[in-house]
N, C-alpha and C. Protein backbone atom coordinates (compact mmCIF):
# COMPACT_ATOMS: atom_id res chain seq x y z
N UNK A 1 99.00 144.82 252.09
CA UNK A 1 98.70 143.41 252.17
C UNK A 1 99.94 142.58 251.84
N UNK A 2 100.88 143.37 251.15
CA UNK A 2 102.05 142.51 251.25
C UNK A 2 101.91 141.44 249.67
N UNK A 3 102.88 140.64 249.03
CA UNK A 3 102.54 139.85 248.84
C UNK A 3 102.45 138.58 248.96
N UNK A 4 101.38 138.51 248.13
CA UNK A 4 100.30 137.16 248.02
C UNK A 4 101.53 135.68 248.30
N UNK A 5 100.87 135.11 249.07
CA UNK A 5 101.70 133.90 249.57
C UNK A 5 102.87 133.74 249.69
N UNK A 6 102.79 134.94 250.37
CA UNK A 6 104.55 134.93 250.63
C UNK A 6 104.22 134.61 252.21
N UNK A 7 103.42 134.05 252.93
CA UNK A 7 103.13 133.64 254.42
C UNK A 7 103.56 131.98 254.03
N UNK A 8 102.95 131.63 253.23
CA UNK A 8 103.74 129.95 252.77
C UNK A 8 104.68 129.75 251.91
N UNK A 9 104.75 130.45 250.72
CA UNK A 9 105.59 130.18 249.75
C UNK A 9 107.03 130.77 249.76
N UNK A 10 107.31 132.08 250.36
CA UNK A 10 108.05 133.12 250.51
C UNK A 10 107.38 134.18 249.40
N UNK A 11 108.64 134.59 249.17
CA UNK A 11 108.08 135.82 248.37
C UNK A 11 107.60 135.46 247.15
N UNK A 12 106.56 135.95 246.66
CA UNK A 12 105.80 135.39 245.14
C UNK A 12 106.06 136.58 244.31
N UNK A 13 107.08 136.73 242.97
CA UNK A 13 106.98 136.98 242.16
C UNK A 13 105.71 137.46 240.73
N UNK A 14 105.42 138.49 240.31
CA UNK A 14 104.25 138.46 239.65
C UNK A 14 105.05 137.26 238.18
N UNK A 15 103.90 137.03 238.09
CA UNK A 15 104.13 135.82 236.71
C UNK A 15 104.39 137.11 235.70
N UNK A 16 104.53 136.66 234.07
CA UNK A 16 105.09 136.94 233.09
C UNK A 16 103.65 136.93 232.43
N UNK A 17 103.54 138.31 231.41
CA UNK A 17 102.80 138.37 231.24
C UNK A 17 101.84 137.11 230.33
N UNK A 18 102.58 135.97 229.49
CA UNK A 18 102.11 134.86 229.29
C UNK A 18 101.71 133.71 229.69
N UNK A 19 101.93 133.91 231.13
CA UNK A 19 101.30 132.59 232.15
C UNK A 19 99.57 133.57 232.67
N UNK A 20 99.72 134.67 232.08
CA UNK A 20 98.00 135.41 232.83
C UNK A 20 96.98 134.53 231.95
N UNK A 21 96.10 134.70 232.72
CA UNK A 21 94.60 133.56 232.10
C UNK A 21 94.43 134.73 230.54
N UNK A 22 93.73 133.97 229.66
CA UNK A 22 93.11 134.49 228.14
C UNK A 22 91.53 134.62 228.22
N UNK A 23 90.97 134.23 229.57
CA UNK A 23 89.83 134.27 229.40
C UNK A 23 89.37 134.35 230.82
N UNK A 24 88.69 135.47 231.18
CA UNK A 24 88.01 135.53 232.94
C UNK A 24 86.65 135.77 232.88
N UNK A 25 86.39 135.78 233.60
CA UNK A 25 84.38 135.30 234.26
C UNK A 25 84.57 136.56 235.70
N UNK A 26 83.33 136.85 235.99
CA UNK A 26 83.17 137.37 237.38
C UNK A 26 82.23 136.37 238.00
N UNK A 27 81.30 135.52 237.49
CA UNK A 27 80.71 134.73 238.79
C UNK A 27 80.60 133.76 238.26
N UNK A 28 80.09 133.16 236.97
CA UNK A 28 79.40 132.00 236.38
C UNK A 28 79.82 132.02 235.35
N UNK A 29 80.74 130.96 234.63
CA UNK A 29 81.19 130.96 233.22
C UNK A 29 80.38 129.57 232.62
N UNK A 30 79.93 128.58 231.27
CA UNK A 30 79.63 127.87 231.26
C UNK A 30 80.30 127.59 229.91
N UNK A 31 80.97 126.20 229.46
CA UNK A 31 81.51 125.98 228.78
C UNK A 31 81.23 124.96 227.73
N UNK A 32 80.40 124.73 226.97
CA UNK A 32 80.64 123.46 226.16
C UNK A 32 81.46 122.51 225.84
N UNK A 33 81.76 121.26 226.22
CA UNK A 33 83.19 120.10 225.87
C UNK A 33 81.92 119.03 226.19
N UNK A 34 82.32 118.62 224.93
CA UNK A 34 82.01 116.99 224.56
C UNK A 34 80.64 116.56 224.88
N UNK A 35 79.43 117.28 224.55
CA UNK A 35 78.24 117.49 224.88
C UNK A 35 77.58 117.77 225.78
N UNK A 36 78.84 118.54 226.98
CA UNK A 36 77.88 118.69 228.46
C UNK A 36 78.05 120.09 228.38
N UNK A 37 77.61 121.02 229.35
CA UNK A 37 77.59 122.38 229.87
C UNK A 37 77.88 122.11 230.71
N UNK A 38 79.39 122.76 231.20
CA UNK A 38 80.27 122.64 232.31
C UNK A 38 79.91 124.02 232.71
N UNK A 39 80.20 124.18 234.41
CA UNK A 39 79.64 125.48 234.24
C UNK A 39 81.13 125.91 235.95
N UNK A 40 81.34 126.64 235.13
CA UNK A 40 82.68 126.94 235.91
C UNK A 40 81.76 128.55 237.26
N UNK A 41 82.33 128.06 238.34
CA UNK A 41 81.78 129.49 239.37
C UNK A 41 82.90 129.62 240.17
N UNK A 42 82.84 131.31 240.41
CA UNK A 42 83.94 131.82 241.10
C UNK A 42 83.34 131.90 242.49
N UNK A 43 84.07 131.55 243.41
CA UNK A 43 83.93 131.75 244.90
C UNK A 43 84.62 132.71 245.44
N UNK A 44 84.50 134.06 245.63
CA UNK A 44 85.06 134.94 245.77
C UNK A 44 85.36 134.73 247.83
N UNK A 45 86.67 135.19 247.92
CA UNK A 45 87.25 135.22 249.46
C UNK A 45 86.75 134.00 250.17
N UNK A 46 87.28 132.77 249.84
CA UNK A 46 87.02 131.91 250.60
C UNK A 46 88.35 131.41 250.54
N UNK A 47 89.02 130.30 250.34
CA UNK A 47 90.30 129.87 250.47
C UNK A 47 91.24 130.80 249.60
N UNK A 48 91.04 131.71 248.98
CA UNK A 48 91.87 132.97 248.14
C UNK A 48 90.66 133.73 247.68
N UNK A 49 91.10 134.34 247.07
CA UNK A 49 89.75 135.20 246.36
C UNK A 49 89.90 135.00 245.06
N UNK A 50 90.61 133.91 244.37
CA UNK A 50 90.35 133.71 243.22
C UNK A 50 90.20 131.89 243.13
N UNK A 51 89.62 131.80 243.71
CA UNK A 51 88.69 130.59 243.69
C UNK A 51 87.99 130.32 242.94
N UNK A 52 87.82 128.99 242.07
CA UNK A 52 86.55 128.54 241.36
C UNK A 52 86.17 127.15 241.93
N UNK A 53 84.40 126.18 241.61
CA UNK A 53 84.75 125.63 241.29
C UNK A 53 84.50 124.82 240.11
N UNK A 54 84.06 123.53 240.05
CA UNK A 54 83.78 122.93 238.40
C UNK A 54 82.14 122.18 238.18
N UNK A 55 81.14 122.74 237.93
CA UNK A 55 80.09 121.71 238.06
C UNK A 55 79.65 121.11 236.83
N UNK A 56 79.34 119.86 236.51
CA UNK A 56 79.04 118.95 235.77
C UNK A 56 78.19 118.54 235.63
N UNK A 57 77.37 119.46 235.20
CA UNK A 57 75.20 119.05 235.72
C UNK A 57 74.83 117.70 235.09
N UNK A 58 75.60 117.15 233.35
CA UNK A 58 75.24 115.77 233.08
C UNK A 58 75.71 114.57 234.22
N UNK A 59 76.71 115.06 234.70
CA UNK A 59 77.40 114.00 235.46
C UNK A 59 77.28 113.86 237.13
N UNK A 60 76.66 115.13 237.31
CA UNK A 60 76.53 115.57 238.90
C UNK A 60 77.25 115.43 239.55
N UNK A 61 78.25 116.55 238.98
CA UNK A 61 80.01 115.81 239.69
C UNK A 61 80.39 117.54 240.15
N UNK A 62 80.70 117.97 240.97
CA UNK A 62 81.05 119.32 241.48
C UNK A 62 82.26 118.68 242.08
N UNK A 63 83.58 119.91 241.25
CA UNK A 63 84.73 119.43 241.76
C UNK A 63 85.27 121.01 242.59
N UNK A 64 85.61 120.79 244.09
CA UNK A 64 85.48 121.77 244.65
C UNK A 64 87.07 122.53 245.06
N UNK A 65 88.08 122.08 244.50
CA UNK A 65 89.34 122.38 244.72
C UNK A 65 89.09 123.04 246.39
N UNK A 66 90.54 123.54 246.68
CA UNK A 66 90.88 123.73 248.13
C UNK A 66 89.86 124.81 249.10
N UNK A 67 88.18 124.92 248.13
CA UNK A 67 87.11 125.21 249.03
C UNK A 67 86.87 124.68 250.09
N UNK A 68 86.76 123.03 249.65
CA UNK A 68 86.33 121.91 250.18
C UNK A 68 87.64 121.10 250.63
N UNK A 69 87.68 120.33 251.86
CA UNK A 69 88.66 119.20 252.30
C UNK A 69 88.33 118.77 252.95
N UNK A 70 88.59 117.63 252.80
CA UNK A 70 88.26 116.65 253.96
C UNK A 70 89.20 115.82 255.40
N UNK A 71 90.45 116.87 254.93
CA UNK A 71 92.03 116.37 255.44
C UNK A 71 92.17 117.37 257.13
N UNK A 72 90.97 118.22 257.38
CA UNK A 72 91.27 118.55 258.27
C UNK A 72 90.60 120.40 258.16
N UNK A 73 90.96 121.13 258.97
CA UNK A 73 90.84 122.89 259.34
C UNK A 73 91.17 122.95 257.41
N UNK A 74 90.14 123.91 256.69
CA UNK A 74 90.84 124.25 255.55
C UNK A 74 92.03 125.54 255.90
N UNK A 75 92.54 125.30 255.00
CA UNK A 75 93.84 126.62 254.53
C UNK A 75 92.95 127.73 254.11
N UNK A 76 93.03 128.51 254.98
CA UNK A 76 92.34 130.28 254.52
C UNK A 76 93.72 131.25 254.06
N UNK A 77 93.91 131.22 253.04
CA UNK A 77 94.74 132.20 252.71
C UNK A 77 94.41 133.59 252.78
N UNK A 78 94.73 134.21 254.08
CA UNK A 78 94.57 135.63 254.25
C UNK A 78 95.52 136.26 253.42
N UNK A 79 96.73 135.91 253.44
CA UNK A 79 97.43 137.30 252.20
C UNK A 79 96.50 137.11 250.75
N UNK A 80 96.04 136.10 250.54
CA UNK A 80 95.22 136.20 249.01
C UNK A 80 93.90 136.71 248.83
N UNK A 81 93.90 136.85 250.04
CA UNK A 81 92.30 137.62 250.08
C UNK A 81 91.28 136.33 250.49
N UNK A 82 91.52 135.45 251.35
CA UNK A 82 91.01 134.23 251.42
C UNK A 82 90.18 134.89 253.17
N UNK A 83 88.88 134.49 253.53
CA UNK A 83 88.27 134.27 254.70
C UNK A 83 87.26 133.69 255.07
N UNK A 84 87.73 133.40 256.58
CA UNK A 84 86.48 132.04 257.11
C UNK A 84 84.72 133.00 256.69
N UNK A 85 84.79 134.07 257.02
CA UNK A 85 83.39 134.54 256.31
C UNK A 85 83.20 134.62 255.04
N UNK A 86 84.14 134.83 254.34
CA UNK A 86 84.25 134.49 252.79
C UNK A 86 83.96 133.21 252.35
N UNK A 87 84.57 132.15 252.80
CA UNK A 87 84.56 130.92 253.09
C UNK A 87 83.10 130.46 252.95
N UNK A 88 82.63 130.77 254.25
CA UNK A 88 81.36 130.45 254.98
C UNK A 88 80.12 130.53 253.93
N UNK A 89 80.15 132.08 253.08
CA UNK A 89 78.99 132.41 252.38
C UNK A 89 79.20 131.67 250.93
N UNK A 90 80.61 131.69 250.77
CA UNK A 90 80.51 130.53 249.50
C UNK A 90 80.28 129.53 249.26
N UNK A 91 80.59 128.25 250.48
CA UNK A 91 80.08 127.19 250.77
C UNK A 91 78.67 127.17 251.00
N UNK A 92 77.68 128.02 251.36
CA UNK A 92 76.67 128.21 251.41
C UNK A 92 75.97 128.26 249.97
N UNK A 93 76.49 129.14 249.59
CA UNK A 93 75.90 129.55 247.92
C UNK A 93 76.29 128.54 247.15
N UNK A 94 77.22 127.32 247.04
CA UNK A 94 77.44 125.89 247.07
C UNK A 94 76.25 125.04 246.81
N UNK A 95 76.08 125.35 248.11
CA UNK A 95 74.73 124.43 249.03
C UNK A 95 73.49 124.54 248.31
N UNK A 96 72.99 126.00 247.98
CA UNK A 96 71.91 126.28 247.62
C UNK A 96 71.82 126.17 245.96
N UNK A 97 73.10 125.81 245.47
CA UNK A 97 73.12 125.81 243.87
C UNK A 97 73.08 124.07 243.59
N UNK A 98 73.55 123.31 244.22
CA UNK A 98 73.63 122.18 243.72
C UNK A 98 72.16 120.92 244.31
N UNK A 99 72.10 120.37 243.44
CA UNK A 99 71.29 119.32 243.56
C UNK A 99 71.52 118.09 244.64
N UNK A 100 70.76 117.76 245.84
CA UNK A 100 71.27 117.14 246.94
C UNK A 100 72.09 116.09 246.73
N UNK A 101 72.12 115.81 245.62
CA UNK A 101 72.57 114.07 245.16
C UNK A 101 73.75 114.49 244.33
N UNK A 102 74.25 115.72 244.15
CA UNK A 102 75.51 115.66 243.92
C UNK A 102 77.00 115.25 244.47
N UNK A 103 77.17 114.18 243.40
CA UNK A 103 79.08 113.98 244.12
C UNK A 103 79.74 115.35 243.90
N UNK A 104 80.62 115.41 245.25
CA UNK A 104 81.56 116.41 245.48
C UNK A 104 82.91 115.59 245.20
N UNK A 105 84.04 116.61 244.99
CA UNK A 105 85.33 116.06 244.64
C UNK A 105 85.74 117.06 245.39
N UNK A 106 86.22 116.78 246.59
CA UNK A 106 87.09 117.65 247.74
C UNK A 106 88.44 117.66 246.88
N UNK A 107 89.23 118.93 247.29
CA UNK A 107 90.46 119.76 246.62
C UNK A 107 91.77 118.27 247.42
N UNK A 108 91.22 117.82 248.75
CA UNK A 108 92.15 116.45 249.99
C UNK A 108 90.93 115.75 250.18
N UNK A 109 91.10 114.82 249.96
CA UNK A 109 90.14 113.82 250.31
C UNK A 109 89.19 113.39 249.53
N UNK A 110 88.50 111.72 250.53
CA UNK A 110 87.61 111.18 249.89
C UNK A 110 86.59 112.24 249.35
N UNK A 111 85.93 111.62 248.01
CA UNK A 111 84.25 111.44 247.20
C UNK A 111 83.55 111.92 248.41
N UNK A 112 82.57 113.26 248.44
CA UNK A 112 81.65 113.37 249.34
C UNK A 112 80.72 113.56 248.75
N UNK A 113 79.83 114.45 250.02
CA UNK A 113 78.43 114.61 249.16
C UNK A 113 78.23 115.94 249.88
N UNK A 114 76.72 116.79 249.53
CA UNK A 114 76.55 117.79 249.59
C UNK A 114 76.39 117.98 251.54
N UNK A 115 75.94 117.03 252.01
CA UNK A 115 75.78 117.24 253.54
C UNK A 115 77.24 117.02 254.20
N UNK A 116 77.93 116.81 253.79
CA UNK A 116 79.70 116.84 254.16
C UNK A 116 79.72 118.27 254.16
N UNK A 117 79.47 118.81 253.42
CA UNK A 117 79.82 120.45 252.94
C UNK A 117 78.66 120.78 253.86
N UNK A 118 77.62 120.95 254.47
CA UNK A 118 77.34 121.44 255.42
C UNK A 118 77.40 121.01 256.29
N UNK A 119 78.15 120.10 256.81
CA UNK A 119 79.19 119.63 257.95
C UNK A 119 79.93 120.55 258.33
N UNK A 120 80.86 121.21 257.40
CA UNK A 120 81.87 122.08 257.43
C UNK A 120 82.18 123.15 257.77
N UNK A 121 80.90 123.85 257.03
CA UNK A 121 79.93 124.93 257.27
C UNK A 121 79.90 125.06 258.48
N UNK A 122 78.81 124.11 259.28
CA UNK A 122 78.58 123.70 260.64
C UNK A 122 79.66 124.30 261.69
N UNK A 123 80.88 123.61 261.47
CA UNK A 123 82.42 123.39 261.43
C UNK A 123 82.89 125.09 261.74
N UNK A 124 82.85 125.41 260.25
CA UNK A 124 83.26 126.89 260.55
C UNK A 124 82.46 127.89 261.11
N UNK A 125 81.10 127.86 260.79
CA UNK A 125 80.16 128.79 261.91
C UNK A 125 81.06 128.36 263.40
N UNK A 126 81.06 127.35 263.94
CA UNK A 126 80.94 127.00 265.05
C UNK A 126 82.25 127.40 265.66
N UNK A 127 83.46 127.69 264.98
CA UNK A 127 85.07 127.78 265.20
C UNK A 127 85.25 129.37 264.66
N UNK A 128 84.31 129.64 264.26
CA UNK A 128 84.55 131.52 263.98
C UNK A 128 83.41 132.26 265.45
N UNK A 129 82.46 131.42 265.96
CA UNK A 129 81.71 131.95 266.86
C UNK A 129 82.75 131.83 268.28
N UNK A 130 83.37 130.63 268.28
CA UNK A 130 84.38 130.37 269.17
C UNK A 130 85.12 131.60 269.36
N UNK A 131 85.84 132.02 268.23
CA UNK A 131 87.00 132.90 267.94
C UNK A 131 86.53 134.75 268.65
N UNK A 132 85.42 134.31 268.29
CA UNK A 132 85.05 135.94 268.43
C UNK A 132 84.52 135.75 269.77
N UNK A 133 83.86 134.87 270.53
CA UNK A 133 83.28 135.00 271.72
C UNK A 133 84.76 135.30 273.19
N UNK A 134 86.15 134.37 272.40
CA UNK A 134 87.04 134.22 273.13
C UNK A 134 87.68 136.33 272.61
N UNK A 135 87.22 136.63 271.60
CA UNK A 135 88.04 138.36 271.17
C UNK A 135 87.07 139.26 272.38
N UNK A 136 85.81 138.59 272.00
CA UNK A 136 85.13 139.76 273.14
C UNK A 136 85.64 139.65 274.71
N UNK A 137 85.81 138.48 275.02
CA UNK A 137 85.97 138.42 276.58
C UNK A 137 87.83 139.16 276.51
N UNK A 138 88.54 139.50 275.57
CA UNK A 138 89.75 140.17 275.98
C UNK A 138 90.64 138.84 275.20
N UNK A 139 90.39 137.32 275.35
CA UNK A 139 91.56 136.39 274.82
C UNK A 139 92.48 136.64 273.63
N UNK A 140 93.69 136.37 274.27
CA UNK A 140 94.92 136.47 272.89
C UNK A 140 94.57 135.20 271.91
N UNK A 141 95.76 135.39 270.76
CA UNK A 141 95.36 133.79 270.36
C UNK A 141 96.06 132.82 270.70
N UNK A 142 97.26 133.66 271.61
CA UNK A 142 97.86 132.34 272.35
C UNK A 142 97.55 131.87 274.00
N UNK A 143 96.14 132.32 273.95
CA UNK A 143 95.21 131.73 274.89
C UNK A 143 94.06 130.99 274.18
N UNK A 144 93.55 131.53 273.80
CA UNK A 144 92.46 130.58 272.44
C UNK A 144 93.25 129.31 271.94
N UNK A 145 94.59 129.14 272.26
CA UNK A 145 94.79 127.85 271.76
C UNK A 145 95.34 127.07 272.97
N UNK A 146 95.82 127.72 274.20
CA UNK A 146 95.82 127.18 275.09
C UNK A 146 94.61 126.67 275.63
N UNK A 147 93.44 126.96 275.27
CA UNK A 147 91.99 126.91 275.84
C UNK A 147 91.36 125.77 275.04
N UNK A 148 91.91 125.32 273.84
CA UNK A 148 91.71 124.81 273.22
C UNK A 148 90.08 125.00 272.42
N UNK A 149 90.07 126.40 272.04
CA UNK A 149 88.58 126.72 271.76
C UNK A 149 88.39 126.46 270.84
N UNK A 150 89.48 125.42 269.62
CA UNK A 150 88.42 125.23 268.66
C UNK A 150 88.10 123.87 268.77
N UNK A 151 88.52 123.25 269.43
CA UNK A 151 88.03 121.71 269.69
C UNK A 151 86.96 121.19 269.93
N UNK A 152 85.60 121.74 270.60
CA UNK A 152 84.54 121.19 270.51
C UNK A 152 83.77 121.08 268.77
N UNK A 153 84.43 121.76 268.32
CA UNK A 153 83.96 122.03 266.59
C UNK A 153 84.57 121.08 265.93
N UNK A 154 85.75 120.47 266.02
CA UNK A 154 86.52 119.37 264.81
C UNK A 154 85.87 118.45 265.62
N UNK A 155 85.97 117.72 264.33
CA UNK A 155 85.53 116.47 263.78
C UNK A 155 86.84 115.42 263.63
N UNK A 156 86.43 114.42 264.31
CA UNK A 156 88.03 113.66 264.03
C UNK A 156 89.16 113.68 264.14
N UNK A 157 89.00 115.31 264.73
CA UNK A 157 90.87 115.53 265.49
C UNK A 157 91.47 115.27 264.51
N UNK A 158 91.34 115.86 263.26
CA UNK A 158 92.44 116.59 262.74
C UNK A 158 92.17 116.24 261.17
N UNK A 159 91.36 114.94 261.02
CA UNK A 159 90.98 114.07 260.00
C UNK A 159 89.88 115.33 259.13
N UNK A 160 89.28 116.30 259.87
CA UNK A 160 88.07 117.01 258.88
C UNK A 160 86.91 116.39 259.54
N UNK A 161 85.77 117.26 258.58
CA UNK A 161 84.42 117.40 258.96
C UNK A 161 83.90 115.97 258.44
């Protein structure tokens, strides 16, 4: 797999052993500060595979770092273990955890809400069905973009879901 973000960053160095986290979770961590239960969740293989994000059940504030954007196609980091099906089922499990009336805090972009995020969803079902319908018929991907197959799926040309 090479390493990790060395497709954007160049080559990534492992950190020192004092920049490693002091404290890890596998799915659901919940934290006490200043009288709320923050409740921290890992999104495994969606924009990396070490994804979280932040929910705020007093405040109904879910802050979704680079899960969620509103700036356009998200960034799937495949060297990090990041994928649009990874993606897909976490934004889902998102969906089904939060309360409809929750504010979202996209990682780019405006204050949303929970039906933005299944906008997206929408979005990526619809641009991964693309992808694979254009793999079965034989298409390269530098025909899939000559074909322009993911364009019936964006939203706003370029702006996001």
């Amino acid at each position: 797999m090479g390493n990790r973000g060395s497709l954007v960053f160049g080559v990534v160095s492992p950190q020192p052993e004092s920049a490693l986290p002091i404290l890890t979770f596998d799915h659901i961590l919940t934290v006490h500060l200043n009288g709320e239960d923050i409740q921290v969740m890992h999104l495994p293989s969606g924009h990396t595979d070490g994804d979280s994000i932040v929910y705020f059940p007093k405040s109904n504030v879910v802050a979704m770092g680079d899960d969620f954007l509103r700036i356009g196609f998200p960034f799937i980091d495949l060297s990090s273990g990041g994928s649009v099906r990874g993606l897909i089922d976490a934004l889902d499990d998102v969906i089904a955890r939060m309360p409809p009336d929750v504010k979202v805090i996209p990682g780019h972009g405006p204050v949303s809400n929970i039906d933005d995020i299944r906008t997206l969803v929408t979005m990526l079902k619809d641009a991964r069905a693309a992808v694979e319908r254009g793999c079965k018929r034989g298409k390269t991907l530098d025909q899939l973009k000559e074909e322009k197959a993911l364009e019936p799926g964006r939203s706003g040309r370029g702006r996001g879901p």
